[in-house]
Protein backbone atom coordinates (compact mmCIF):
# COMPACT_ATOMS: atom_id res chain seq x y z
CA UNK A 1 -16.20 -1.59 -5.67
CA UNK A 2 -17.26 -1.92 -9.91
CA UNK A 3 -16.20 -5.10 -10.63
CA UNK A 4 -15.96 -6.08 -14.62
CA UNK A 5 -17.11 -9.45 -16.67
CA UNK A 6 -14.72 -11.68 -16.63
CA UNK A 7 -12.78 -11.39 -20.68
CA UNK A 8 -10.19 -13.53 -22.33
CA UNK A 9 -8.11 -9.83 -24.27
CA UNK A 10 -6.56 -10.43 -27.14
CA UNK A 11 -3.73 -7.30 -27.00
CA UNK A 12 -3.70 -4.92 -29.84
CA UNK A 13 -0.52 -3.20 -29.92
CA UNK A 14 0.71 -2.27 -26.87
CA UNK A 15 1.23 1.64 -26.20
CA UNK A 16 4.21 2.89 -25.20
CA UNK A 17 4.31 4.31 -21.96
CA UNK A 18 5.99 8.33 -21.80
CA UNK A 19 7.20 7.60 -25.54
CA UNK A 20 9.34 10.17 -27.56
CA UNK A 21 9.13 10.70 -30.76
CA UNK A 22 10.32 8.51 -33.07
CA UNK A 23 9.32 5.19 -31.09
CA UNK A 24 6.28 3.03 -32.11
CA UNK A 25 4.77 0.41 -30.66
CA UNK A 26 5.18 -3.74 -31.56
CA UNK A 27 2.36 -6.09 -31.75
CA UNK A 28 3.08 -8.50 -29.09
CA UNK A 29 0.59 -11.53 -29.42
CA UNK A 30 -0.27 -11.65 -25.71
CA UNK A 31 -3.39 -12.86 -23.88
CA UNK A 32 -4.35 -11.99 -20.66
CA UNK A 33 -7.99 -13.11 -19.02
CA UNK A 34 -10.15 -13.19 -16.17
CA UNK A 35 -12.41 -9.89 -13.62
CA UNK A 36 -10.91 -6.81 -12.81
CA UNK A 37 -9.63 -7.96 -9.19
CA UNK A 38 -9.58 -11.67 -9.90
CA UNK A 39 -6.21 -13.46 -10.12
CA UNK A 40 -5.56 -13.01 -14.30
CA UNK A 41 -4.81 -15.37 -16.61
CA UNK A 42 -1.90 -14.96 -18.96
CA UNK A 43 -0.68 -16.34 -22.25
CA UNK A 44 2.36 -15.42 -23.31
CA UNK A 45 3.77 -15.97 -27.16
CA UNK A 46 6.45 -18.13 -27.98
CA UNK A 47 9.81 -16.17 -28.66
CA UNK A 48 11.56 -13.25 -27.17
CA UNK A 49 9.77 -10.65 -25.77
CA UNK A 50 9.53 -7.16 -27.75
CA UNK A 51 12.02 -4.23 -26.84
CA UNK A 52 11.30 -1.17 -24.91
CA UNK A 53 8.71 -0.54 -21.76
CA UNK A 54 4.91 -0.93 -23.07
CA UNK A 55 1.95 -0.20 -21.22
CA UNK A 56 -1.60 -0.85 -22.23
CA UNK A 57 -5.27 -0.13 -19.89
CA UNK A 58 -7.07 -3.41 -20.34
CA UNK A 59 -10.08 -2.01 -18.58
CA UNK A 60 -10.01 2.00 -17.96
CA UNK A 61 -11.48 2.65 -14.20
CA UNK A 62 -13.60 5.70 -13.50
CA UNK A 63 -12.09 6.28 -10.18
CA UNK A 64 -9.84 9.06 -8.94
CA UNK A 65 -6.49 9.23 -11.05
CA UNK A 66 -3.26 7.97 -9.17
CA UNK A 67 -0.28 10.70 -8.88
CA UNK A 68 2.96 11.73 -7.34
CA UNK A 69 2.87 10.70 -3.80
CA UNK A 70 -0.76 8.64 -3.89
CA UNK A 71 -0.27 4.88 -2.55
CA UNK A 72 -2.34 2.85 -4.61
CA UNK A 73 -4.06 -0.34 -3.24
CA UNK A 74 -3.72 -3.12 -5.54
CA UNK A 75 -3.92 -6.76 -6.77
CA UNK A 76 -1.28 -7.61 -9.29
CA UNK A 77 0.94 -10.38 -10.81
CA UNK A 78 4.40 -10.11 -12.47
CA UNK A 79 6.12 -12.87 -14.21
CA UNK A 80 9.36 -12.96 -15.95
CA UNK A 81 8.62 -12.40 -19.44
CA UNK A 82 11.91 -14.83 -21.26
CA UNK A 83 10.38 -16.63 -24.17
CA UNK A 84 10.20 -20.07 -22.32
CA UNK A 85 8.95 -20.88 -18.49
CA UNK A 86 8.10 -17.09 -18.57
CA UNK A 87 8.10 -17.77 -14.64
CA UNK A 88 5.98 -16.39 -11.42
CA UNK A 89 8.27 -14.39 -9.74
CA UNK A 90 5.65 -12.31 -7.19
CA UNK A 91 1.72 -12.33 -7.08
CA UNK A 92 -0.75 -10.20 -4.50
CA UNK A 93 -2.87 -13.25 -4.92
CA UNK A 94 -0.64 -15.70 -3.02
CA UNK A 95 -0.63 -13.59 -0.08
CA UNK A 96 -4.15 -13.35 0.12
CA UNK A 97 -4.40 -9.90 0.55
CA UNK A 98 -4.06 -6.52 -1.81
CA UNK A 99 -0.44 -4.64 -1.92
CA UNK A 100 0.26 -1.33 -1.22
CA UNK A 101 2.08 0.43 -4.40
CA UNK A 102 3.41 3.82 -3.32
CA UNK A 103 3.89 5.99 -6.50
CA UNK A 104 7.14 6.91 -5.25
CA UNK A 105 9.65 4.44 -5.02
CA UNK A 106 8.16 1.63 -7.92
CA UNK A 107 10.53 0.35 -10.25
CA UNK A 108 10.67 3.09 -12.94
CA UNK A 109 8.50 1.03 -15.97
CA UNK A 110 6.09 0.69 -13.27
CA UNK A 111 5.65 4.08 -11.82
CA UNK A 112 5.29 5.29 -15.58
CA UNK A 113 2.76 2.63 -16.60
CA UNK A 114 0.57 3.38 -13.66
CA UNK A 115 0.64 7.32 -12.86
CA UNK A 116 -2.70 8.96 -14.28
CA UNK A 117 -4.60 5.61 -14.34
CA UNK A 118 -7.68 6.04 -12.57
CA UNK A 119 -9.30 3.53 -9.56
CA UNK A 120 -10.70 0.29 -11.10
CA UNK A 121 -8.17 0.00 -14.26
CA UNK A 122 -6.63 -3.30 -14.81
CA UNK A 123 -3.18 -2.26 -16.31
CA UNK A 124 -0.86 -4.33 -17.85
CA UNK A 125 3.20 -3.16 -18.58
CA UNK A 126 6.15 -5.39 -19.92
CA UNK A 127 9.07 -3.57 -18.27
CA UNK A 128 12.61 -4.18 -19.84
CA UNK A 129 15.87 -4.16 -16.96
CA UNK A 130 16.41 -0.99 -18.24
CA UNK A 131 13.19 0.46 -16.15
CA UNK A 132 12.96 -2.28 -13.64
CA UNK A 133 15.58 -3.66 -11.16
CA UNK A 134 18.71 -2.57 -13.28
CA UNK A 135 21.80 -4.52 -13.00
CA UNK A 136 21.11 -5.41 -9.47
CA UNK A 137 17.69 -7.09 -8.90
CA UNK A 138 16.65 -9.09 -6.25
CA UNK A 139 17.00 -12.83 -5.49
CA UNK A 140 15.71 -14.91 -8.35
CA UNK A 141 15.38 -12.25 -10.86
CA UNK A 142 18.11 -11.99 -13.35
CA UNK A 143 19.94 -8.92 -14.48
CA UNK A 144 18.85 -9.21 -18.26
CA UNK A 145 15.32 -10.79 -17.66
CA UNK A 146 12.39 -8.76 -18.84
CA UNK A 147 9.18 -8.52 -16.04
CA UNK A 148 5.94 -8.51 -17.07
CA UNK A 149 3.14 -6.93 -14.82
CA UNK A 150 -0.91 -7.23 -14.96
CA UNK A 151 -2.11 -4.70 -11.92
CA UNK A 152 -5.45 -3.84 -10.99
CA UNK A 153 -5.84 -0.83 -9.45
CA UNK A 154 -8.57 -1.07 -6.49
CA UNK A 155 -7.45 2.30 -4.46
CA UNK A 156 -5.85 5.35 -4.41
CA UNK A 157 -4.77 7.71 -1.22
CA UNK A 158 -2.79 10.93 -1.37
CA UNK A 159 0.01 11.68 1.04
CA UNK A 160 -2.44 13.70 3.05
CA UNK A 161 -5.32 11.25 3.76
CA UNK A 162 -6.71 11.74 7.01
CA UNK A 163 -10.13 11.30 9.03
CA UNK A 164 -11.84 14.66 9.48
CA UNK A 165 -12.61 14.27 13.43
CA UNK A 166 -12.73 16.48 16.01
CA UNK A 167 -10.37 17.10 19.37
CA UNK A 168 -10.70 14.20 22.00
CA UNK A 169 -8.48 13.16 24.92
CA UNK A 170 -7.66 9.91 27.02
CA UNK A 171 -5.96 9.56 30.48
CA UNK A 172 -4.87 12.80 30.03
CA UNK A 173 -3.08 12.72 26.78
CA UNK A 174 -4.99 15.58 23.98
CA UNK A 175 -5.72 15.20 20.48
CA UNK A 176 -6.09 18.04 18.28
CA UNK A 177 -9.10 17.82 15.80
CA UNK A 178 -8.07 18.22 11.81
CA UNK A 179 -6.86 17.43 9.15
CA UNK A 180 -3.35 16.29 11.36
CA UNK A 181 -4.17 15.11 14.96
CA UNK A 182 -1.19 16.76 17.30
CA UNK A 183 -0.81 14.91 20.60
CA UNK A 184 -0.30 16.36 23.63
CA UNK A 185 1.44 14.08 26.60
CA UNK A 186 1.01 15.59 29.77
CA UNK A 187 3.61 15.19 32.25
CA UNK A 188 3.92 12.44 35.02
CA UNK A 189 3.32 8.41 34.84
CA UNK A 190 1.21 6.85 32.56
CA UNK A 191 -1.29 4.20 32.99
CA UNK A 192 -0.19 0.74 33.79
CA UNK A 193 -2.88 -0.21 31.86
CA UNK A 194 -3.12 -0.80 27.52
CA UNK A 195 -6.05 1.51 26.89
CA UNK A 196 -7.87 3.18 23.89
CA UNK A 197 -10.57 5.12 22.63
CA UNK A 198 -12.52 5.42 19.43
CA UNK A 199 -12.65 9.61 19.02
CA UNK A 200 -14.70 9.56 15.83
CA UNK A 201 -16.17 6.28 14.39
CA UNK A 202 -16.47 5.97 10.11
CA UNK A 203 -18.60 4.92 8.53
CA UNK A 204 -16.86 2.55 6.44
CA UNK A 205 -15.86 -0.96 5.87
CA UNK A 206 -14.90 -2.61 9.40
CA UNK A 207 -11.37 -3.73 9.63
CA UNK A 208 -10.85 -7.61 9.98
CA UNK A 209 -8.16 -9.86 11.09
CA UNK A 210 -6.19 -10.31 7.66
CA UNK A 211 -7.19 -7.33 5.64
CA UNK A 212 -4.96 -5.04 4.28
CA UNK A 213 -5.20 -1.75 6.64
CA UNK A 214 -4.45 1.35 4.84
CA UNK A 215 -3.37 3.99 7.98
CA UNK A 216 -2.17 7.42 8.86
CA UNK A 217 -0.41 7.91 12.31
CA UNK A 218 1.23 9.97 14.90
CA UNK A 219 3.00 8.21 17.72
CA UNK A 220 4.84 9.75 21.39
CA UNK A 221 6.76 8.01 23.61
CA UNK A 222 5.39 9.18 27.02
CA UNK A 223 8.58 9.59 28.88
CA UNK A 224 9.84 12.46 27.06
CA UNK A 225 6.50 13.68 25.48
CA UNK A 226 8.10 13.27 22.27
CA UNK A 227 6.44 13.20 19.03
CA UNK A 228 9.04 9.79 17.09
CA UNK A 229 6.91 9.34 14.03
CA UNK A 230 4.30 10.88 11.99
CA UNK A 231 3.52 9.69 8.40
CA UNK A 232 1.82 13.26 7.55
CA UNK A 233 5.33 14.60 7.84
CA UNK A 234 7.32 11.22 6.78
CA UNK A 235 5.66 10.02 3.52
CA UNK A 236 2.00 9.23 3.63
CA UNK A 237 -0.12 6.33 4.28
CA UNK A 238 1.43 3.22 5.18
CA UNK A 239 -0.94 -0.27 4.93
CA UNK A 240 -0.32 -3.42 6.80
CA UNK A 241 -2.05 -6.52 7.43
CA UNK A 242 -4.28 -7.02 10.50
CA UNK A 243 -3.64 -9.71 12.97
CA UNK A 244 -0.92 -11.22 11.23
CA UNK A 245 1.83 -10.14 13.96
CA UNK A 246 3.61 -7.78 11.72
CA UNK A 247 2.79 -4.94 13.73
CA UNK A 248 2.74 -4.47 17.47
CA UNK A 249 0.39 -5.93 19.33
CA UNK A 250 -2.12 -2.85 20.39
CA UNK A 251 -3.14 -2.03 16.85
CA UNK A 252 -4.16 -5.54 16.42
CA UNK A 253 -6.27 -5.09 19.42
CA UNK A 254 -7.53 -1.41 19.28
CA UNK A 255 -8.12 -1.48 15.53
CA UNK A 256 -9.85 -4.53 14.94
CA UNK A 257 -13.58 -4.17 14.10
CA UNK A 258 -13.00 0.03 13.33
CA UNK A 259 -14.70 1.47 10.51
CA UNK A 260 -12.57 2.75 8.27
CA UNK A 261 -12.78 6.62 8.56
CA UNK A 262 -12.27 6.54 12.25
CA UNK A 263 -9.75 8.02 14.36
CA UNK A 264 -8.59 5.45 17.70
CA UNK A 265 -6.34 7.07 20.36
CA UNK A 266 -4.55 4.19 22.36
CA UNK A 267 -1.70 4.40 25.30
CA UNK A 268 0.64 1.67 25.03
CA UNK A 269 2.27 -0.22 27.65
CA UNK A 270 5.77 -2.21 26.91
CA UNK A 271 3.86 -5.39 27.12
CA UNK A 272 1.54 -4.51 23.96
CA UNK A 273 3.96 -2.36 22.45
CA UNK A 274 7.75 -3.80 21.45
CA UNK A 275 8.47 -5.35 25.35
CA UNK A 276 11.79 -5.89 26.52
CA UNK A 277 13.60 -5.04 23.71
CA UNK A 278 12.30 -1.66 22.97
CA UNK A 279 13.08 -0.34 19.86
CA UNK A 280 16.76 1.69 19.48
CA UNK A 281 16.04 3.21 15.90
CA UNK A 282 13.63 5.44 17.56
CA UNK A 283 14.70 5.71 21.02
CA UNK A 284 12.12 3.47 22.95
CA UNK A 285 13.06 1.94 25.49
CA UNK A 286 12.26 -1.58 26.83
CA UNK A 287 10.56 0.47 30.19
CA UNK A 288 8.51 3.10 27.79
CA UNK A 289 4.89 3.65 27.19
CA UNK A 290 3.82 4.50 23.98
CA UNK A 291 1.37 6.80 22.52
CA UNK A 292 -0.63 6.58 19.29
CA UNK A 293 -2.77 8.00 17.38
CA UNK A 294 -4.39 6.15 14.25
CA UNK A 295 -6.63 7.14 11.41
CA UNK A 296 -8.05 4.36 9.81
CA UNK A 297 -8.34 5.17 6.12
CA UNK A 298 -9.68 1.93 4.20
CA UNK A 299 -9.33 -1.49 4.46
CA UNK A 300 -9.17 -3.81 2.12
């Protein structure tokens, strides 16, 4: 990953982001320092902030360009942009891991500020209510307050990511090989046993408890020999971080230490999957053994 010299940026006028004609840019006196990737430093001017979404590239990246339906890995920082505390409101940095961004479904300013930017860009937008939360944002954000974003862009994955692996089985349950692994549950019990299996190994970055995990999936419950989820078909990539009990307890287990670039076929028994409880939303019961299978994309 490029990394840049670290730069205190002194903002020429800011470019408006998807502007029409007619609309020009203001000079906002705005410094923002410190490495692409690196938490940034930012000084804002006294006053109100200038109307209107703007959108400048403080360092242009050479990597692939982010588009409709790409989930972009990145660090970022947004502040409330009022004229006085000009507050923290969110940071990737004090969560000690990278965000996932998925070009559909930002807040408006920030879908248009980053769409087209390439991998390794440090992007900065002030984003006016208008294109941010609207009249209803969250929790400590009011519904006049201006947000002001610095993102750097460290990844980008389409909606069709995948591991390019070949067929490969496990107690009995098939994997296709392709671009989109199918499963294939075969009838009778499962094993009593959590099990998995490494089909093809990457040869990428090994995944590590608290790294951001950037993953495609298919997952069966074995009962019914049921396909319940697939993100090829339901949106694209999803990330999560590793190990920190956000996500059930096999893919802590059977993806810890993967390359990225592999594809891990596990069987899932209640106790490693979501117990008792089960899960209603998609019909698993508290008794049912799951299958999965995971490519590992990047991690981060």
């Amino acid at each position: 990953m490029r990394r840049h010299a670290a730069a205190l940026l002194l903002l020429a006028p800011l470019l408006l982001a998807g502007c029409t004609e007619g609309e020009t840019a203001q000079e906002l006196d705005l410094e923002v320092g410190g490495s692409f990737g690196a938490r940034p430093t930012i000084v804002f001017p006294d006053g109100e902030p200038a109307a209107g979404l703007q959108v400048d590239e403080l360092t242009a990246g050479k990597g692939e360009p982010l588009d409709t339906g790409d989930v972009a890995i990145v660090q970022y920082t947004a502040h409330v942009w009022d004229g006085g505390g000009n507050r923290l409101v969110d940071s990737s940095f004090n969560r000690g891991t990278p965000a996932a961004f998925p070009l559909e479904g930002l807040l408006p300013g920030l879908e248009r500020a980053l769409k087209g930017r390439r991998v390794g860009s440090r992007v900065i937008a002030a984003i006016p209510p208008s294109d941010g939360f609207g009249a209803n944002p969250p929790q400590g954000i009011g519904a006049g307050e201006e947000l002001f974003y610095v993102v750097d862009i460290l990844g980008a994955h389409p909606k069709g990511a995948s591991v390019d692996s070949g067929a490969g089985a496990l107690a009995g349950v098939r994997v296709g090989g392709g671009a989109r692994p199918a499963l294939a549950v075969p009838a009778g019990a499962p094993p009593a046993a959590f099990t998995a299996k490494v089909l093809t190994r990457g040869e990428g970055r090994r995944t590590r408890s608290g790294q951001l995990v950037v993953a495609q999936y298919e997952a069966a419950i074995w009962r019914h020999r049921r396909v319940f989820e697939a993100t090829w078909k339901s949106g694209g990539p999803r990330a999560f971080k590793l190990g920190d009990g956000t996500m059930i307890k096999a893919w802590d287990r059977a993806l810890a230490g993967v390359p990225a670039g592999s594809r891990v076929l596990m069987i899932v028994p209640p106790a490693y999957g979501y117990g008792d409880a089960g899960h209603s939303a998609y019909g698993i019961k508290g008794s049912d053994t799951l299958v999965f299978v995971v490519d590992v994309i990047a991690a981060y």
